[in-house]
Protein backbone atom coordinates (compact mmCIF):
# COMPACT_ATOMS: atom_id res chain seq x y z
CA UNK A 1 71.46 45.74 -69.63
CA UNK A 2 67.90 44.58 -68.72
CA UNK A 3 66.95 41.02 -69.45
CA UNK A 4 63.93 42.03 -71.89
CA UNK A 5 66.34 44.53 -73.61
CA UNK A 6 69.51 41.34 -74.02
CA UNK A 7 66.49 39.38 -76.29
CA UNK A 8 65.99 42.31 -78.69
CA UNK A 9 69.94 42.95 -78.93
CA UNK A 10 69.71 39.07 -79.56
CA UNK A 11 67.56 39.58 -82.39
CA UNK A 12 69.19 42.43 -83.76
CA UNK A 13 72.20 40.45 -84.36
CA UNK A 14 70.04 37.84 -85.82
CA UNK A 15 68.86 40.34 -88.36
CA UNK A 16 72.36 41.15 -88.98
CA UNK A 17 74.08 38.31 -89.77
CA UNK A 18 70.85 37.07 -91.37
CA UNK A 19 70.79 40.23 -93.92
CA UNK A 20 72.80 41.57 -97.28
CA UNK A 21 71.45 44.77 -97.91
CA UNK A 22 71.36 46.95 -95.11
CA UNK A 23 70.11 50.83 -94.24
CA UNK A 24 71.26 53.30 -91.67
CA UNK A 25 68.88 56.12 -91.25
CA UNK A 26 69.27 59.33 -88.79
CA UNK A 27 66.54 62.24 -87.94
CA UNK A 28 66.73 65.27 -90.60
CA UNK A 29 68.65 68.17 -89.86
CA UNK A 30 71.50 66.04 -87.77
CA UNK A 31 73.00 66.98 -85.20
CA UNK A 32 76.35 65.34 -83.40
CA UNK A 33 74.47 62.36 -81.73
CA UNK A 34 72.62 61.74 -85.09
CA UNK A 35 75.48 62.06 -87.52
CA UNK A 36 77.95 59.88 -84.52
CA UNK A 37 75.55 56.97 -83.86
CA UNK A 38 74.98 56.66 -88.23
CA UNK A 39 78.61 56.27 -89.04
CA UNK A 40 79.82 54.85 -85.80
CA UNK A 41 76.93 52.00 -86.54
CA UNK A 42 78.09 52.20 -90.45
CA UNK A 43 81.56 51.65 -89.59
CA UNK A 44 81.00 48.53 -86.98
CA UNK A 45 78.90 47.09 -90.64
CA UNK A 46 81.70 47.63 -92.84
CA UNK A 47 83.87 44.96 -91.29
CA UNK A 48 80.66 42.26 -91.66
CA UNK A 49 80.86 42.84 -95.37
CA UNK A 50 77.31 44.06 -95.88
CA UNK A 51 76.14 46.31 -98.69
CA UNK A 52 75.12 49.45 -96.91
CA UNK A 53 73.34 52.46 -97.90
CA UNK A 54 73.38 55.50 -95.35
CA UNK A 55 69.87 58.02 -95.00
CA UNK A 56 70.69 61.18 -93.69
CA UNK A 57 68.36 64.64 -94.87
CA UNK A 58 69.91 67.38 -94.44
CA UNK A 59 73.40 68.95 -94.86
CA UNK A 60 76.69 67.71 -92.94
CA UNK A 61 76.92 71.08 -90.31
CA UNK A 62 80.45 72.49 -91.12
CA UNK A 63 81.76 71.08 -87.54
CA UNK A 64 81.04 67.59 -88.88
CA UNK A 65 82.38 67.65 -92.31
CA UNK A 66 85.87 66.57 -91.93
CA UNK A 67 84.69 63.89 -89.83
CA UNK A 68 82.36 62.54 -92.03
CA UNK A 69 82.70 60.57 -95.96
CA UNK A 70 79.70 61.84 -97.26
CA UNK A 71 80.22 59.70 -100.55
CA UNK A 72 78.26 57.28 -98.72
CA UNK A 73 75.26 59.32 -97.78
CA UNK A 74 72.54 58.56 -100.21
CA UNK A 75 71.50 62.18 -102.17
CA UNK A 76 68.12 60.53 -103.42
CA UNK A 77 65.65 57.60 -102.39
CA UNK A 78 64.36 56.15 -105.41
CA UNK A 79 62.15 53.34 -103.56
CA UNK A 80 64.97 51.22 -103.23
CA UNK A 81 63.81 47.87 -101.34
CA UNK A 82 66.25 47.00 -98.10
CA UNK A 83 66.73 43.66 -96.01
CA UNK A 84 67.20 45.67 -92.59
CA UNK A 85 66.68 49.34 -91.49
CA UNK A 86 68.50 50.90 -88.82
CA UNK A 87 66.83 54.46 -87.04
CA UNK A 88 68.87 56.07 -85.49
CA UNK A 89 67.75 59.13 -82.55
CA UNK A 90 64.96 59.75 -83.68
CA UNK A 91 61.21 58.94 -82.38
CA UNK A 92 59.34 58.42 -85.70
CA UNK A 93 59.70 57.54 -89.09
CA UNK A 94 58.06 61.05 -90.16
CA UNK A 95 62.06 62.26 -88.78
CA UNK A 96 63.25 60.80 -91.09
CA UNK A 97 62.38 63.49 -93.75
CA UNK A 98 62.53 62.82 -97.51
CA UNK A 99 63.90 59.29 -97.00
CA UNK A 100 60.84 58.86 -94.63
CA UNK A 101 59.61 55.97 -97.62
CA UNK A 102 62.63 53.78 -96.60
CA UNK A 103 60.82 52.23 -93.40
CA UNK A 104 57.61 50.95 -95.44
CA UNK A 105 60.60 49.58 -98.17
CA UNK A 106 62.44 47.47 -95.37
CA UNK A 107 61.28 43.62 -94.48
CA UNK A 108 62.90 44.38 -90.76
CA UNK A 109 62.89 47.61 -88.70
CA UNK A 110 65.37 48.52 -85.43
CA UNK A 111 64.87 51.77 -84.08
CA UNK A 112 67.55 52.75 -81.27
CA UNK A 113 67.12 55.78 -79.39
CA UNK A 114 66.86 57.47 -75.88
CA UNK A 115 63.76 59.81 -76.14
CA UNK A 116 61.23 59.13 -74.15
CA UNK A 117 58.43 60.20 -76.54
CA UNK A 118 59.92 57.91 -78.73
CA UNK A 119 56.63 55.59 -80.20
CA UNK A 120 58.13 52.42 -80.17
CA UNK A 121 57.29 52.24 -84.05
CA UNK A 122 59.59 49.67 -85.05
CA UNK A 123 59.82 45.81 -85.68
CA UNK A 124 62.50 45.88 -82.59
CA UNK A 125 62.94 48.99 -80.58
CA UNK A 126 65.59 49.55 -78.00
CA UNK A 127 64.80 52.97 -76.23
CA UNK A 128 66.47 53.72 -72.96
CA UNK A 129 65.76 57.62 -71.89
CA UNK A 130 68.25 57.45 -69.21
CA UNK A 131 70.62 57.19 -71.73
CA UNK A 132 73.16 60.63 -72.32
CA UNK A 133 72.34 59.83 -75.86
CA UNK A 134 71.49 57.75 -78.71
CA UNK A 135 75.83 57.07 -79.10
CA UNK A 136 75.92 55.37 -75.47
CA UNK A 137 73.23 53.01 -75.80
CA UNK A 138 74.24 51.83 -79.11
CA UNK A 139 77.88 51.27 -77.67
CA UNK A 140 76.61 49.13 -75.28
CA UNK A 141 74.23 47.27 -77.71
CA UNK A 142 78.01 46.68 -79.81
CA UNK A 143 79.88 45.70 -76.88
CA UNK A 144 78.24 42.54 -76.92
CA UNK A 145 78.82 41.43 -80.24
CA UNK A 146 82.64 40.93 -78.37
CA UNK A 147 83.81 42.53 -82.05
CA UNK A 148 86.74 45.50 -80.70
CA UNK A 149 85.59 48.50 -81.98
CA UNK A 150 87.66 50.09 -84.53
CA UNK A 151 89.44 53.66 -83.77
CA UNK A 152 86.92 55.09 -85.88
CA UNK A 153 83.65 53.70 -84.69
CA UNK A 154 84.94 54.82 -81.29
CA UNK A 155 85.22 58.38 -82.53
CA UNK A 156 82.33 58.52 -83.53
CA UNK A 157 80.47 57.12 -80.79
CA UNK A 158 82.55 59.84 -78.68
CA UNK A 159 81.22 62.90 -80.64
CA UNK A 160 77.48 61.43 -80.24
CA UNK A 161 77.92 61.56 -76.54
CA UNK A 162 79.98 64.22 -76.11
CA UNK A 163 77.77 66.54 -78.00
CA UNK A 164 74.49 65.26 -76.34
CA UNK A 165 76.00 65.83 -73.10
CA UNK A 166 76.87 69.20 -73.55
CA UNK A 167 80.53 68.03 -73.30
CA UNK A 168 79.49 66.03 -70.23
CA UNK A 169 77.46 69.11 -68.45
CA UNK A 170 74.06 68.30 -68.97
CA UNK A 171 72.01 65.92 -66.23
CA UNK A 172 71.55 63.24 -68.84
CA UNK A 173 75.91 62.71 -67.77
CA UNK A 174 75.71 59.48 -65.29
CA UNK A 175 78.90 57.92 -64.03
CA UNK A 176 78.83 54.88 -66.33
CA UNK A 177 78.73 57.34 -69.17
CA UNK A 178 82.06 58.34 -68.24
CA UNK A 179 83.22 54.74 -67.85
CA UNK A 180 82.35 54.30 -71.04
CA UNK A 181 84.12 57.20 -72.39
CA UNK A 182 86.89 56.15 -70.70
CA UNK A 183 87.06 52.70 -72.84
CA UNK A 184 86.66 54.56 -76.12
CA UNK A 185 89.67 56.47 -75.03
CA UNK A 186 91.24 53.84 -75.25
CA UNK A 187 90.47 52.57 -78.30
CA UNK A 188 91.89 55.03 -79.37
CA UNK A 189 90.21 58.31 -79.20
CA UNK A 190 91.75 62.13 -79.74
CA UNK A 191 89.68 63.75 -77.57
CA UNK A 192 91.69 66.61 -77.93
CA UNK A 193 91.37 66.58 -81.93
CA UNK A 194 87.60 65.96 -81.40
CA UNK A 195 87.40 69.14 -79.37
CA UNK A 196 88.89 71.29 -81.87
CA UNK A 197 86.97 69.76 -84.83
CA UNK A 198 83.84 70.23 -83.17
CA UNK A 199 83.61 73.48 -81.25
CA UNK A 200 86.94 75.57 -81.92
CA UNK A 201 86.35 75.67 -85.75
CA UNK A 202 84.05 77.90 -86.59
CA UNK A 203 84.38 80.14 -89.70
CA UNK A 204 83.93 83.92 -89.35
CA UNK A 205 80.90 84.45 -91.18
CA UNK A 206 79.26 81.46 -89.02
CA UNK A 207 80.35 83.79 -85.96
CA UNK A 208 78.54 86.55 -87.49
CA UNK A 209 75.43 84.69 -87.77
CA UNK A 210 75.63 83.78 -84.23
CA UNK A 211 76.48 87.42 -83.23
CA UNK A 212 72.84 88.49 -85.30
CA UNK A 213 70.72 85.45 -83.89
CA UNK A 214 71.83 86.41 -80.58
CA UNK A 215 71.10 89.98 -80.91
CA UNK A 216 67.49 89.12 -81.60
CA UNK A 217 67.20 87.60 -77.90
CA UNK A 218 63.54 88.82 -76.25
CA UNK A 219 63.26 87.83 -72.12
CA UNK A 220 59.76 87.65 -71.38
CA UNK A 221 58.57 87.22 -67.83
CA UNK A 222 61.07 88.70 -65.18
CA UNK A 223 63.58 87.32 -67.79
CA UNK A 224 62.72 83.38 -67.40
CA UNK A 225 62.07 83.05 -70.73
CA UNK A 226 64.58 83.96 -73.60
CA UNK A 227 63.83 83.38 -77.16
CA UNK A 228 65.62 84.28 -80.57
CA UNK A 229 65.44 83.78 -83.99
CA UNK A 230 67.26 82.15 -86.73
CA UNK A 231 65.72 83.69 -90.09
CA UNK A 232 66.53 82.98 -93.32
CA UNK A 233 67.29 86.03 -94.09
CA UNK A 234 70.29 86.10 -91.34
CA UNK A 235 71.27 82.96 -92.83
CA UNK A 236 70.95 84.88 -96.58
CA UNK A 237 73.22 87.57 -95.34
CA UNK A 238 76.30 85.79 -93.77
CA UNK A 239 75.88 82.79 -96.25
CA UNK A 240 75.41 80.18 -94.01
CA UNK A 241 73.12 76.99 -93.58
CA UNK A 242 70.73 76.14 -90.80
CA UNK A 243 73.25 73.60 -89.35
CA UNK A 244 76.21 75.85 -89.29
CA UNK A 245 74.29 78.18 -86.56
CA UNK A 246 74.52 75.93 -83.41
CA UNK A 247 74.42 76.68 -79.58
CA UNK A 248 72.28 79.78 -79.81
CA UNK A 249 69.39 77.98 -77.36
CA UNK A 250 72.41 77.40 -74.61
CA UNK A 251 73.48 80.40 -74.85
CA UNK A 252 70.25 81.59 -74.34
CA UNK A 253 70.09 79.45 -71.36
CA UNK A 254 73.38 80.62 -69.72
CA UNK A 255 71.23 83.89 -68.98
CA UNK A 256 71.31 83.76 -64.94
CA UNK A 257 67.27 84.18 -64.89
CA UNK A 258 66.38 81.77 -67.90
CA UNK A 259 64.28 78.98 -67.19
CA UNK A 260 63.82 78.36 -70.54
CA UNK A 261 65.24 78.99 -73.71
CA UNK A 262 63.73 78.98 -77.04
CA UNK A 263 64.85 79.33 -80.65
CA UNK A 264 62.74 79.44 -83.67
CA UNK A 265 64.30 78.12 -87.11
CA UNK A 266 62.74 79.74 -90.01
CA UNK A 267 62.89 77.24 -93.12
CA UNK A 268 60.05 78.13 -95.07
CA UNK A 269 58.21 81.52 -94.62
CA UNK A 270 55.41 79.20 -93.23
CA UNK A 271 57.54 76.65 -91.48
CA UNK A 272 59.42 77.09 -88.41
CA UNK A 273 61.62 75.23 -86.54
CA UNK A 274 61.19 75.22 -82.77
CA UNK A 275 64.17 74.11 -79.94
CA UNK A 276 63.17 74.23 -76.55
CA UNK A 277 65.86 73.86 -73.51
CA UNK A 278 65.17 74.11 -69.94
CA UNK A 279 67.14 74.53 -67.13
CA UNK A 280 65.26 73.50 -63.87
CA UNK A 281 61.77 72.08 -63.31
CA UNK A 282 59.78 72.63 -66.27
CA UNK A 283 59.45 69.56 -68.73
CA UNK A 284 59.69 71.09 -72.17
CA UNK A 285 58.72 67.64 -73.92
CA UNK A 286 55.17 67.79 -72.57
CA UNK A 287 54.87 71.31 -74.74
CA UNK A 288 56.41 69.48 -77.49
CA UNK A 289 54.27 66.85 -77.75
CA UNK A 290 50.89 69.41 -77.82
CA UNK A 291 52.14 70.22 -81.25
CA UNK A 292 53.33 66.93 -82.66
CA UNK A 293 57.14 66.90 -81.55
CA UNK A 294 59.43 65.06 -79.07
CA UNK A 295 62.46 64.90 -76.91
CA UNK A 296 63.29 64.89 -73.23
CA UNK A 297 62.35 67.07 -70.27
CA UNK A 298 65.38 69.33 -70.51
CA UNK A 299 65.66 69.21 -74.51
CA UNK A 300 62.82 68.90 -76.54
CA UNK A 301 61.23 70.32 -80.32
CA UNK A 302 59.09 70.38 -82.75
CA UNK A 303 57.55 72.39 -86.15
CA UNK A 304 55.13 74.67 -86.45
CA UNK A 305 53.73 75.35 -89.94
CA UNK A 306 53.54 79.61 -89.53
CA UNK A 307 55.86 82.31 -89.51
CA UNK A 308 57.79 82.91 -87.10
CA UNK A 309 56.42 85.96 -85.87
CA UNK A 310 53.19 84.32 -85.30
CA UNK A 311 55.11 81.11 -83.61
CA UNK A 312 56.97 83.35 -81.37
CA UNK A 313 53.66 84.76 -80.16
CA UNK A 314 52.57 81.26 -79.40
CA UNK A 315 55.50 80.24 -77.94
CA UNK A 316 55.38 83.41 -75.31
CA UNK A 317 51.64 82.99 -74.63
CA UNK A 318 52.32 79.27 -73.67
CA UNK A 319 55.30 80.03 -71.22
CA UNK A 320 52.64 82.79 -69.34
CA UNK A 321 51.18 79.66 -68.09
CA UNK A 322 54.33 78.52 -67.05
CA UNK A 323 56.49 81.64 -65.71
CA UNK A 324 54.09 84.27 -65.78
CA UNK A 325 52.90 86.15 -62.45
């Protein structure tokens, strides 16, 4: 780790050992890196005897349920007051959703995260892009406390990088990333448990949801660009939520032509989700940022407050520029 970076992990421990009443906050709408780093971070607090209260907004996607106590996830934030907040993957406090509050109620902030457009918004922030994911940096940030990790703070720091990495696929994938993975192997990890919880679980009406996002695919521009939709009313039909429905913008992507794929998340008739993936040379974050998101240059989102009719008009006008003739 850089020098400048071994002061703030310094100072993080500092906060640590120098606080009672501690919070653990991820981005809304979690994914695995979000819902790992949270309870991998939760779990390395447990053992220091802290009180801890975990901030998550939105529901536990089926894939993560078994993996996760979700007695411990707060349901509502009455403006409790904390010694030390923890963010988590995510580039600003607005992430955070309805527990958004919690970073004006905490005396100390830490954000750790590996997006690039992340704004540096906290007291101490420890952002590293080149990092796979949110999981690997903290690792190495609890690797020098010289505390073993437990079995299950090593699981879950395995599904945060496993997931971000596409199951190690994705450019983000370095060599030490494996090293690491190979240490949290063996501390203990099931990687072949993992696999099944994660991606061979999936309940049949989940699979029909897929099956009807998927058959909403458009390819635009000699087929470079591939979008779908997620509406509420496929969700409606097949009884499913948002987070069930995951991998539709890679499959979109495994489309030989596909630059990039899009899908658009309706939550509200006039608020929709958008995920942007890339496969080659075209930096999807700098189109995120235009309307207020973030992410990286292969991976990247953000919300649009319209239907999503009207936001997938947008969204095809604004790839012309990019892949039309």
């Amino acid at each position: 780790m850089m020098n400048l970076m071994m002061n703030d992990v310094k100072e993080l421990f500092n906060l640590i050992n120098n606080s009672q009443n501690i919070c653990i906050a991820g981005h809304k709408a979690p994914d695995g890196d979000c819902i790992g780093s949270v309870m991998a971070l939760y779990e390395f607090l447990k053992l220091q005897n802290k009180k801890l209260t975990v901030c998550i907004d939105g529901k536990i996607p089926f894939n993560y349920k078994k993996l996760v106590d979700e007695e411990v996830i707060l349901k509502e934030y009455n403006n409790q007051k904390f010694d030390l907040l923890f963010i988590l993957d995510c580039s600003d406090a607005e992430r955070l959703g309805k527990f958004k509050d919690v970073f004006a109620n905490a005396t100390k902030t830490v954000c750790i995260d590996h997006h690039k457009t992340n704004q540096s918004f906290a007291d101490i922030n420890i952002i590293i892009p080149s990092m796979s994911s949110t999981g690997e940096l903290l690792y190495d940030i609890l690797k020098t406390s010289g505390q073993r990790l437990t079995k299950e703070a090593a699981t879950y720091i395995y599904i945060a990088i496993v997931t971000d990495t596409g199951k190690f696929s994705y450019s983000n994938t370095t060599s030490d990333t494996h090293r690491k993975t190979a240490e949290l192997i063996d501390l203990g990890v099931d990687v072949a448990d993992i696999d099944n919880t994660v991606y061979n679980s999936k309940p049949s009406n989940v699979v029909k949801a897929f099956i009807d996002c998927i058959s909403s695919i458009e390819l635009h521009y000699d087929n470079k660009f591939g979008i779908a939709s997620i509406t509420k009313n496929i969700l409606e039909n097949n009884e499913v939520d948002m987070g069930d429905i995951d991998g539709v913008v890679e499959f979109i992507r495994e489309i030989k032509e596909v630059e990039v794929s899009c899908v658009l998340k309706e939550y509200e008739e006039k608020n929709t989700k958008v995920s942007l993936r890339s496969k080659n040379n075209i930096d999807v974050s700098n189109i995120s940022v235009r309307f207020g998101g973030g992410g990286h240059a292969k991976a990247a989102g953000f919300e649009i407050h319209d239907t999503v009719e009207n936001t997938k008009k947008v969204l095809i006008e604004i790839f012309k520029e990019y892949l039309g003739e």
